[in-house]
Structure formats: C-alpha cells, structure tokens
PDB file of N, CA and C in Angstrom:
ATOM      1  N   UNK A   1      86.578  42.989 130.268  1.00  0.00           N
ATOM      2  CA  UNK A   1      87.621  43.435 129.377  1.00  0.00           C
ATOM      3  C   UNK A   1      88.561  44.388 130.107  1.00  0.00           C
ATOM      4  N   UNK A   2      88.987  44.090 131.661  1.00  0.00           N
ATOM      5  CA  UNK A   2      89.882  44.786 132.149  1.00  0.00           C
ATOM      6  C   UNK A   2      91.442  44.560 131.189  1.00  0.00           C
ATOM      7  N   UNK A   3      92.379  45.930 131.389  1.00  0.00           N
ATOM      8  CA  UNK A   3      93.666  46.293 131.185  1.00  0.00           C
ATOM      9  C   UNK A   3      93.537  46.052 129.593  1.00  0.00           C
ATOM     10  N   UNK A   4      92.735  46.147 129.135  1.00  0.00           N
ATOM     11  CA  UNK A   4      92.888  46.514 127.175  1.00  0.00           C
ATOM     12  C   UNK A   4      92.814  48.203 127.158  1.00  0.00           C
ATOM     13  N   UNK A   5      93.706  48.208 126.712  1.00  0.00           N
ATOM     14  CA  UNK A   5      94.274  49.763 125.813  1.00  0.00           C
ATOM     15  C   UNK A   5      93.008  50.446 125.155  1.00  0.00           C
ATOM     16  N   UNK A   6      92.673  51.576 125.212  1.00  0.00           N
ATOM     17  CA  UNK A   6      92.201  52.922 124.584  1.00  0.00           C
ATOM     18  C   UNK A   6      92.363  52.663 123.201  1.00  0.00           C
ATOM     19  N   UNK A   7      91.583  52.453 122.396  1.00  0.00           N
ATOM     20  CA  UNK A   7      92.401  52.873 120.686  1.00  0.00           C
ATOM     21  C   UNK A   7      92.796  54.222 120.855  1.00  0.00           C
ATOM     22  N   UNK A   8      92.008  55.274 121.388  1.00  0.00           N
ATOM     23  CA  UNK A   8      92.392  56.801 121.115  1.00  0.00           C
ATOM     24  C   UNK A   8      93.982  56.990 121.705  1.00  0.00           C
ATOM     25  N   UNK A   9      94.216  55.445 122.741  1.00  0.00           N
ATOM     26  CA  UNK A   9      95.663  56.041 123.318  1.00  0.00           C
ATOM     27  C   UNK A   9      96.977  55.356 122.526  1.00  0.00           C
ATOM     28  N   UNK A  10      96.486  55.127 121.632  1.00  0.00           N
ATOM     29  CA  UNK A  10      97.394  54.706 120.459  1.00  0.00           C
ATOM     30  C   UNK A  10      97.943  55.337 119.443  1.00  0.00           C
ATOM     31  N   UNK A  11      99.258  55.279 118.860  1.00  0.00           N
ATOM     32  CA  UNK A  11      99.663  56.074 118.324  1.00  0.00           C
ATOM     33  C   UNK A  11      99.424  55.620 116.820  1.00  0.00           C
ATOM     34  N   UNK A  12      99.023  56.128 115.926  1.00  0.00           N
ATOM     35  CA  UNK A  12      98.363  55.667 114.735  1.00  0.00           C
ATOM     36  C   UNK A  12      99.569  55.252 113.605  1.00  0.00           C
ATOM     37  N   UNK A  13      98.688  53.886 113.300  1.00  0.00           N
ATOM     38  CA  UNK A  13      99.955  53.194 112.350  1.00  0.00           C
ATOM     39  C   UNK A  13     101.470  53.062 113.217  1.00  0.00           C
ATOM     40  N   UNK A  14     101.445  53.316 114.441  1.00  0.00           N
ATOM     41  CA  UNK A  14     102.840  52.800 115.261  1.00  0.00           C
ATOM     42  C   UNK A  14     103.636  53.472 114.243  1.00  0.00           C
ATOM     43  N   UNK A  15     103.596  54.944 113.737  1.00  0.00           N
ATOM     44  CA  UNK A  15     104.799  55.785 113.071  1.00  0.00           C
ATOM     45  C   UNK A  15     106.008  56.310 113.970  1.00  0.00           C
ATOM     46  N   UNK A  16     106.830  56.346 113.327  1.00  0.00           N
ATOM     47  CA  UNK A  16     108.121  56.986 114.353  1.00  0.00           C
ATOM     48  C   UNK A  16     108.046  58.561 114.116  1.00  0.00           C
ATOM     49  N   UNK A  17     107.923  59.294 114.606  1.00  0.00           N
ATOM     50  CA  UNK A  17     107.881  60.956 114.339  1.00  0.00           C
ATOM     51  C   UNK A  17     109.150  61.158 114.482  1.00  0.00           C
ATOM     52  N   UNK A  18     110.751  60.448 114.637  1.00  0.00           N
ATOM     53  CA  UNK A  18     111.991  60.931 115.117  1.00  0.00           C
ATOM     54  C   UNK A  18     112.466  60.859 113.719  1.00  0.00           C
ATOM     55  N   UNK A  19     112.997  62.097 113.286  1.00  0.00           N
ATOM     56  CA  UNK A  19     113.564  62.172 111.864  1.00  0.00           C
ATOM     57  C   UNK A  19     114.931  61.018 112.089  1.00  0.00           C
ATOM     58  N   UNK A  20     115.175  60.405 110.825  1.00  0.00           N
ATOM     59  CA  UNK A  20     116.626  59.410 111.220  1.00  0.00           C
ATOM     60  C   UNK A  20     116.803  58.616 112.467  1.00  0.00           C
ATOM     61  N   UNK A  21     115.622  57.980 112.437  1.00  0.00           N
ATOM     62  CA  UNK A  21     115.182  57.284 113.607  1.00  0.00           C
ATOM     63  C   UNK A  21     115.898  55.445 113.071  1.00  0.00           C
ATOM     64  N   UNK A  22     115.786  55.246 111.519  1.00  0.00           N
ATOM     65  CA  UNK A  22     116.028  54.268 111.291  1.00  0.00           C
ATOM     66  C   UNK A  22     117.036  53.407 111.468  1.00  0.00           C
ATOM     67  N   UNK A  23     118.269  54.686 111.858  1.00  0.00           N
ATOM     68  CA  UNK A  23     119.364  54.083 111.791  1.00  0.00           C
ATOM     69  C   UNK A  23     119.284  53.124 112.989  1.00  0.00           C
ATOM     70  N   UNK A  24     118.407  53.593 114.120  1.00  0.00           N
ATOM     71  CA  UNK A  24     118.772  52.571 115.354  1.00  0.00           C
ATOM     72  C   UNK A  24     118.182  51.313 115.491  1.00  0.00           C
ATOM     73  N   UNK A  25     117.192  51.007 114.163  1.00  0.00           N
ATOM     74  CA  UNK A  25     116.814  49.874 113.733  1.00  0.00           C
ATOM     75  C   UNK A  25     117.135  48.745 112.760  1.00  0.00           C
ATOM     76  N   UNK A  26     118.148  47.769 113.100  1.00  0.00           N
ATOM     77  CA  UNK A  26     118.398  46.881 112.693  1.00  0.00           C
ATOM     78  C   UNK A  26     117.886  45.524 111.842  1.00  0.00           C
ATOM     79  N   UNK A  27     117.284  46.643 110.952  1.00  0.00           N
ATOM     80  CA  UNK A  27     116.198  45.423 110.102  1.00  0.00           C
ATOM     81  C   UNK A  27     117.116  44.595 109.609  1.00  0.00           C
ATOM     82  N   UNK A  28     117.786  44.232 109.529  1.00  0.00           N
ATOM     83  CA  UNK A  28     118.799  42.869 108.998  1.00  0.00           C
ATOM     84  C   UNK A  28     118.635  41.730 109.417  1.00  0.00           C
ATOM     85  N   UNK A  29     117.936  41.288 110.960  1.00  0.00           N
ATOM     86  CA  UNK A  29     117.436  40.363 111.720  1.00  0.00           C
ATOM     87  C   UNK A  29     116.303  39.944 110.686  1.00  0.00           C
ATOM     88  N   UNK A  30     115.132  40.556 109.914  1.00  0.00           N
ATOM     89  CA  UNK A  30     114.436  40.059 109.368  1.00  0.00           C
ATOM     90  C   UNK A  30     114.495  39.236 107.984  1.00  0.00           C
ATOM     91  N   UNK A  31     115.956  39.017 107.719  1.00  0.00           N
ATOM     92  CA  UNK A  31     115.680  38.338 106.047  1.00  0.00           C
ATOM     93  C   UNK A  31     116.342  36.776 106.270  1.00  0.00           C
ATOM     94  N   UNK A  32     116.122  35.959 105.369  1.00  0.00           N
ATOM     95  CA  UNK A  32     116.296  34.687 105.377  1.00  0.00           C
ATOM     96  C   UNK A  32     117.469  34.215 104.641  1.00  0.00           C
ATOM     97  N   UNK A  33     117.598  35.596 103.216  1.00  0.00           N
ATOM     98  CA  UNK A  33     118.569  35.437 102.269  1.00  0.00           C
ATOM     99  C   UNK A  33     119.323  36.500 102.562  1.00  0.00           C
ATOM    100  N   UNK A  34     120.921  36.617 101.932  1.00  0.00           N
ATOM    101  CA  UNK A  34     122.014  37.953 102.038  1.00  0.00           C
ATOM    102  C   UNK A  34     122.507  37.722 100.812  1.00  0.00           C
ATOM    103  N   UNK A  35     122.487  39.028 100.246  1.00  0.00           N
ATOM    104  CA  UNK A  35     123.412  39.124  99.455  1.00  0.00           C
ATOM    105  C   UNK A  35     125.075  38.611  99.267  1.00  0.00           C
ATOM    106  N   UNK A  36     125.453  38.464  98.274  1.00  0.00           N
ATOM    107  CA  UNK A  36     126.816  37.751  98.272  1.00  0.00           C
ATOM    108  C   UNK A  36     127.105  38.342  97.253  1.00  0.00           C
ATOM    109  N   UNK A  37     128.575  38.889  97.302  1.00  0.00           N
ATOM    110  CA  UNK A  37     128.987  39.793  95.861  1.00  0.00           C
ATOM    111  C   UNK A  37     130.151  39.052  95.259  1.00  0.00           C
ATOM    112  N   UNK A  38     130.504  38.867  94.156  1.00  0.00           N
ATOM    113  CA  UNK A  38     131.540  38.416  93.827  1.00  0.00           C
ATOM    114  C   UNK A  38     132.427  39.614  93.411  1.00  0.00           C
ATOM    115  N   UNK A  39     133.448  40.033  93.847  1.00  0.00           N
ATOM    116  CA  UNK A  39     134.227  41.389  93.125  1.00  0.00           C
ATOM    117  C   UNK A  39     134.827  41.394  91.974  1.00  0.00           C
ATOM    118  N   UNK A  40     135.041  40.163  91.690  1.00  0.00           N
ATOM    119  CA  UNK A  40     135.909  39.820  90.733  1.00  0.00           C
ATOM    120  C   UNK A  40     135.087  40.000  89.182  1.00  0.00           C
ATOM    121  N   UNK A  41     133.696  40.132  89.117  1.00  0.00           N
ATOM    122  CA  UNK A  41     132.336  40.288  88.664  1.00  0.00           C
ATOM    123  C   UNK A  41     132.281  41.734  88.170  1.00  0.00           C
ATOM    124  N   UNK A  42     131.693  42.232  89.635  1.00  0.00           N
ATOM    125  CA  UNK A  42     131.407  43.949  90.112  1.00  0.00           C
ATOM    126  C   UNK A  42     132.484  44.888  88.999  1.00  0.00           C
ATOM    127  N   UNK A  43     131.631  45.815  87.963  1.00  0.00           N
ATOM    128  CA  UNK A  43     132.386  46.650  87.264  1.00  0.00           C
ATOM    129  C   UNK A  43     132.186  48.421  87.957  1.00  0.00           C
ATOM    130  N   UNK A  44     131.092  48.289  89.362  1.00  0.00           N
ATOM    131  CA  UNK A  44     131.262  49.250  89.616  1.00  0.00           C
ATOM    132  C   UNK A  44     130.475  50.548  89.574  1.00  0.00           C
ATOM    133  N   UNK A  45     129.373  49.987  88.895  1.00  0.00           N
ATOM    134  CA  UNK A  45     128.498  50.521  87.933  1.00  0.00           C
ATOM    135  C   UNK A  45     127.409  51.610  89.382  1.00  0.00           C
ATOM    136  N   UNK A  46     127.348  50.640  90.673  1.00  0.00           N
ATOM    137  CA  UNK A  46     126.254  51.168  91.561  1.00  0.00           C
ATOM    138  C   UNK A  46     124.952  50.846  91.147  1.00  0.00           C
ATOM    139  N   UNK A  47     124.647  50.427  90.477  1.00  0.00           N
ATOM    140  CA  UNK A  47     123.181  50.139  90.578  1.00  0.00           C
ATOM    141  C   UNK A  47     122.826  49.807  91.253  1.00  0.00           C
ATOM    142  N   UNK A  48     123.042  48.777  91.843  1.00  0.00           N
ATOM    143  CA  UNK A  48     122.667  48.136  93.272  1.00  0.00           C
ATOM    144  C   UNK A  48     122.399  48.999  94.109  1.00  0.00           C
ATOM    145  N   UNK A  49     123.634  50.193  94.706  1.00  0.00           N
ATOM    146  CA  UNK A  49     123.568  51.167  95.552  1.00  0.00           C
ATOM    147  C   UNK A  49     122.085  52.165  94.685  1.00  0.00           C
ATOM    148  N   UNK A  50     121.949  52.537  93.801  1.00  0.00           N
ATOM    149  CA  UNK A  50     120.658  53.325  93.480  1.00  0.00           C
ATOM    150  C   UNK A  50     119.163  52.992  94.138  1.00  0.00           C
ATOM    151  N   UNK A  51     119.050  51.273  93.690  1.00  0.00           N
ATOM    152  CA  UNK A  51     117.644  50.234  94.163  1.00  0.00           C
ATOM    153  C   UNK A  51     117.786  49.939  95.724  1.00  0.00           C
ATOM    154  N   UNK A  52     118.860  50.071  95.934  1.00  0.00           N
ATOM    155  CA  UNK A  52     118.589  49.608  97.219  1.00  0.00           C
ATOM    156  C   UNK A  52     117.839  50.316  97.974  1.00  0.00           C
ATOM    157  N   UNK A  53     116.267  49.680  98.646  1.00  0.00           N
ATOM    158  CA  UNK A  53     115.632  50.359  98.950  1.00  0.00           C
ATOM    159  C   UNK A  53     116.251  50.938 100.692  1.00  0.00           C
ATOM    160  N   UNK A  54     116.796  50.051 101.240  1.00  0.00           N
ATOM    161  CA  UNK A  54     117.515  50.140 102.701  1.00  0.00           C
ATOM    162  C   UNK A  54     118.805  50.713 102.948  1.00  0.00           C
ATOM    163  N   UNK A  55     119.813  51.270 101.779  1.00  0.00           N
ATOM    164  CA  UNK A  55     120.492  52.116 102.049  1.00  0.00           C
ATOM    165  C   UNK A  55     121.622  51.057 102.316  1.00  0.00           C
ATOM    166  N   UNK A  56     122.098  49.774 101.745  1.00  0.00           N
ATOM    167  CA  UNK A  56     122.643  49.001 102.921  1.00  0.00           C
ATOM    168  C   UNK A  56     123.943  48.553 101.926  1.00  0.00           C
ATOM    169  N   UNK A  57     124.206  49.231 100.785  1.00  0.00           N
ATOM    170  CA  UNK A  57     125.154  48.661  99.897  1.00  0.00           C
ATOM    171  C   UNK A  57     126.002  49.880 100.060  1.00  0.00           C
ATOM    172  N   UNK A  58     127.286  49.867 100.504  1.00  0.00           N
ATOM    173  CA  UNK A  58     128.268  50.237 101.123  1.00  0.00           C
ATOM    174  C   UNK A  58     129.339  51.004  99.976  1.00  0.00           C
ATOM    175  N   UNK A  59     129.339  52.041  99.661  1.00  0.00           N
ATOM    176  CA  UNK A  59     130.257  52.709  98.326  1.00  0.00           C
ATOM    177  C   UNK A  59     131.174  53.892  99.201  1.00  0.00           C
ATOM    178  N   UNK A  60     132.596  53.227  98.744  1.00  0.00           N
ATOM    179  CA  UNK A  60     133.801  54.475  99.091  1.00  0.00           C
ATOM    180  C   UNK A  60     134.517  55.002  97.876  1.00  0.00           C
ATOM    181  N   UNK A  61     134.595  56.013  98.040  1.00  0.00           N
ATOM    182  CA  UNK A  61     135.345  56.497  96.419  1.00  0.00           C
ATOM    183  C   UNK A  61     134.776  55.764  95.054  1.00  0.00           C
ATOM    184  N   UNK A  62     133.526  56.089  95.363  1.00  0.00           N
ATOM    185  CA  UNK A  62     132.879  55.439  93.635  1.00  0.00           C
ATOM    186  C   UNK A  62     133.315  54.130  93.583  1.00  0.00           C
ATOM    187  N   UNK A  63     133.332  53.078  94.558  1.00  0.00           N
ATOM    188  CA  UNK A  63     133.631  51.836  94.541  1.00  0.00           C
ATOM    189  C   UNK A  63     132.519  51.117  95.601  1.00  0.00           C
ATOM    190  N   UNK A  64     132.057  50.163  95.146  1.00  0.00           N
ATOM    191  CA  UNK A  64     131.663  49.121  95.619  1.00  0.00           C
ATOM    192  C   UNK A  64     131.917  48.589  96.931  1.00  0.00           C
ATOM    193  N   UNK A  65     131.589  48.522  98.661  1.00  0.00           N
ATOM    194  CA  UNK A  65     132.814  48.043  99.315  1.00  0.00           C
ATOM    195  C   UNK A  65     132.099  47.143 100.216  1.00  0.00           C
ATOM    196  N   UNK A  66     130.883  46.946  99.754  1.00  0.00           N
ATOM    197  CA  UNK A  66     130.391  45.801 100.666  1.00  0.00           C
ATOM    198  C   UNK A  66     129.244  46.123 100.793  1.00  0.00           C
ATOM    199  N   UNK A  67     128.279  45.007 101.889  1.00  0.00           N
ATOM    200  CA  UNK A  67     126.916  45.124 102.422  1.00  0.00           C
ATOM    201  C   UNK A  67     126.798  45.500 103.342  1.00  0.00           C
ATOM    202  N   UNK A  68     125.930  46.879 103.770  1.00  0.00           N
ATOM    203  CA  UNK A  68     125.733  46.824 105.710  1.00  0.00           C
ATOM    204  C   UNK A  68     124.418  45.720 105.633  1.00  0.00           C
ATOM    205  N   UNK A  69     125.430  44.609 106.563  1.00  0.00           N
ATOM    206  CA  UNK A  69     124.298  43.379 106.501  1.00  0.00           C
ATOM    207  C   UNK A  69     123.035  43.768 107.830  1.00  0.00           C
ATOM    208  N   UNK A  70     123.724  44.637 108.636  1.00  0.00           N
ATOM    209  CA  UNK A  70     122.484  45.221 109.492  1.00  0.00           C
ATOM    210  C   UNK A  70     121.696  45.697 109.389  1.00  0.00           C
ATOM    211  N   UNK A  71     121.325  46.402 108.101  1.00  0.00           N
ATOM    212  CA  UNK A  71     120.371  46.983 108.058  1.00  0.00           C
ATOM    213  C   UNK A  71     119.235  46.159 106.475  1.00  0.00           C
ATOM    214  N   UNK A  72     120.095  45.683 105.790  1.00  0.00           N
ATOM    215  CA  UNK A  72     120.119  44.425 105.060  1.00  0.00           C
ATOM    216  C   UNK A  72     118.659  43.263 105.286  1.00  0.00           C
ATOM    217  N   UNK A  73     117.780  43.311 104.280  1.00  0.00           N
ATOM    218  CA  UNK A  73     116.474  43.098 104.720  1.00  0.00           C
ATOM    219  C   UNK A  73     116.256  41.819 103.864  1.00  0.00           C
ATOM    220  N   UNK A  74     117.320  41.441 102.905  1.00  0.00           N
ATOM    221  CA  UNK A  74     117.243  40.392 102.272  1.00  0.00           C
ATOM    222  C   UNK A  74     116.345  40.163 100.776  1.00  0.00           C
ATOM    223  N   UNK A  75     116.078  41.668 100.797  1.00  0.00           N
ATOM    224  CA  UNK A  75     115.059  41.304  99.318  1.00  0.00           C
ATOM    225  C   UNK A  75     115.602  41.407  97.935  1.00  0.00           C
ATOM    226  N   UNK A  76     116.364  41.069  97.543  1.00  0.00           N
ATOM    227  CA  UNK A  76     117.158  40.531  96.586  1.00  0.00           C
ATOM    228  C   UNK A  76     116.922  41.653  95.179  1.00  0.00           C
ATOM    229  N   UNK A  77     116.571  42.852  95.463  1.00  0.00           N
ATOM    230  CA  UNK A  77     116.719  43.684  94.069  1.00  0.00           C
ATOM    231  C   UNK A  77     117.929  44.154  93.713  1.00  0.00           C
ATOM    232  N   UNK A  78     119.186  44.506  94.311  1.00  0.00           N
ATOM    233  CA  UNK A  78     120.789  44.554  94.065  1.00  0.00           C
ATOM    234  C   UNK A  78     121.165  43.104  93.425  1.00  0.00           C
ATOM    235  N   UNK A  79     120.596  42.522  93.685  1.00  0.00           N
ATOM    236  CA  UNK A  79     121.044  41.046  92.784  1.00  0.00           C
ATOM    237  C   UNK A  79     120.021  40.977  91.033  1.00  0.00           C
ATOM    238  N   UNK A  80     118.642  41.791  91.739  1.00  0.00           N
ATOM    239  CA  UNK A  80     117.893  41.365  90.781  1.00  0.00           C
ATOM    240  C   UNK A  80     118.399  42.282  89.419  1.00  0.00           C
ATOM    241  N   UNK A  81     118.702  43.726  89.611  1.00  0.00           N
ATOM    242  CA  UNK A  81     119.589  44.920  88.760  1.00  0.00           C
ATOM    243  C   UNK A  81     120.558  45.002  88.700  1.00  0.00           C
ATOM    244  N   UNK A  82     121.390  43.962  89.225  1.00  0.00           N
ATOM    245  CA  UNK A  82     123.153  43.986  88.567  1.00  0.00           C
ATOM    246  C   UNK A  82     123.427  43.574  87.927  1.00  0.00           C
ATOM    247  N   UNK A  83     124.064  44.193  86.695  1.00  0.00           N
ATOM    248  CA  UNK A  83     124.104  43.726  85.452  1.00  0.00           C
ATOM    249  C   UNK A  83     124.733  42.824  84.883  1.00  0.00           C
ATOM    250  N   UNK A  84     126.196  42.996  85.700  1.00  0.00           N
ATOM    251  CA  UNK A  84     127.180  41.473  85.706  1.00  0.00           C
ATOM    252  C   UNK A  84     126.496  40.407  86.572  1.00  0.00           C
ATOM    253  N   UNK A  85     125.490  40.497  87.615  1.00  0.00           N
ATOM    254  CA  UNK A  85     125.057  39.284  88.230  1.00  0.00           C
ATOM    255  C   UNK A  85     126.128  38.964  89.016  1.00  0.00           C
ATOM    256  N   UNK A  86     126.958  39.591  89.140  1.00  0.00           N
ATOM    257  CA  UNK A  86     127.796  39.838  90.480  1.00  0.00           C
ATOM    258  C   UNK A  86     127.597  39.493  91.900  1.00  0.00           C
ATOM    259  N   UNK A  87     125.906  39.957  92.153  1.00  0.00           N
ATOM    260  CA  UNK A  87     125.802  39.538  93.717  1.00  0.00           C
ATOM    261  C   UNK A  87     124.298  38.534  93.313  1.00  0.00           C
ATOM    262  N   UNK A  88     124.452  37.606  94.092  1.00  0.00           N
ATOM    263  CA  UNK A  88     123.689  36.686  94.500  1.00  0.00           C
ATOM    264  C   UNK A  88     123.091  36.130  95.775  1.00  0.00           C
ATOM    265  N   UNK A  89     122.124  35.635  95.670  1.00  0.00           N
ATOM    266  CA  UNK A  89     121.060  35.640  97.173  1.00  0.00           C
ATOM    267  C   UNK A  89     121.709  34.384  97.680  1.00  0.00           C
ATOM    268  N   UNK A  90     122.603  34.565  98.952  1.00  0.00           N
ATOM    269  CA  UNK A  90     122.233  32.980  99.275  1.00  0.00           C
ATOM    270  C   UNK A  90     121.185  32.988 100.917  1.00  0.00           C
ATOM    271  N   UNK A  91     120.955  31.431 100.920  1.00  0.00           N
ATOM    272  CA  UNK A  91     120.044  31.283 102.069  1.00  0.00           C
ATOM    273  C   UNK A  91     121.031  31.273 103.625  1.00  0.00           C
ATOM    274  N   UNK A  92     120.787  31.748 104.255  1.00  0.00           N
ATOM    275  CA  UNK A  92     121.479  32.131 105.806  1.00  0.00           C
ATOM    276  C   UNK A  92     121.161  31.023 106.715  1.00  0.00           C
TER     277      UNK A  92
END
C-alpha cells in the first residue's frame, strides 16, 4: 500500500477555512437546467432573489436584472417560488 495518504493528513470534510472563498468557485458548471426569465412576466417581487440558495439572481435598484449563470447550480427553486412563473427551467 505504497503512496496512500495519512487520514490524519487530511483535512476533514475537505472544508474551506477562507472566509468568501466561494466567490472563486464557479458552481454553475454543475447544473443540467438554467433558469430562463421572462420580464415581460417578472412583477419584481424578489422572491427568487430571497430562495436563492447561491446568491445568483442578480437585483439593481429593487429590480430584477438577470442570472449570475456562474455561480447558478440549476436547482430550480426561483422558478419553483415565483409567483408569476416568470422564470422557467430549461435543459442546457
């Protein structure tokens, strides 16, 4: 069992200890589906921006202004809590 790793030299659960470390991780590579907004829909409300667990729904001046699709993980709860049904999952 030469060149296998130490468990003790492992860092437990592979945690990041760097506060705001996430931003340099581009979880958006991992989803299959993206959101799709229709604006014409969107009253504005933010909900979406509240659930979003990834931070990735984009608001300027109390407005709506898009997806950061980079960080964008594809799990469809901004579609699943918008009340107009405004944004929808499609497949990528």
């Amino acid at each position: 069992m030469a060149n296998m790793a130490n468990y003790k030299d492992l860092t437990i659960g592979d945690r990041m200890l760097e506060a705001g470390s996430s931003e340099k991780f581009h979880t958006g590579d991992w989803r299959s589906l993206a959101p799709s907004v229709d604006m014409e829909k969107c009253i504005n409300c933010l909900t979406c921006w509240i659930y979003c667990p990834d931070e990735s729904v984009l608001v300027e001046d109390g407005k709506l202004k898009g997806m950061k699709m980079s960080h964008c993980k594809g799990c469809g709860i901004c579609a699943k809590v918008c009340p107009k049904k405004a944004i929808t999952m499609k497949e990528e």
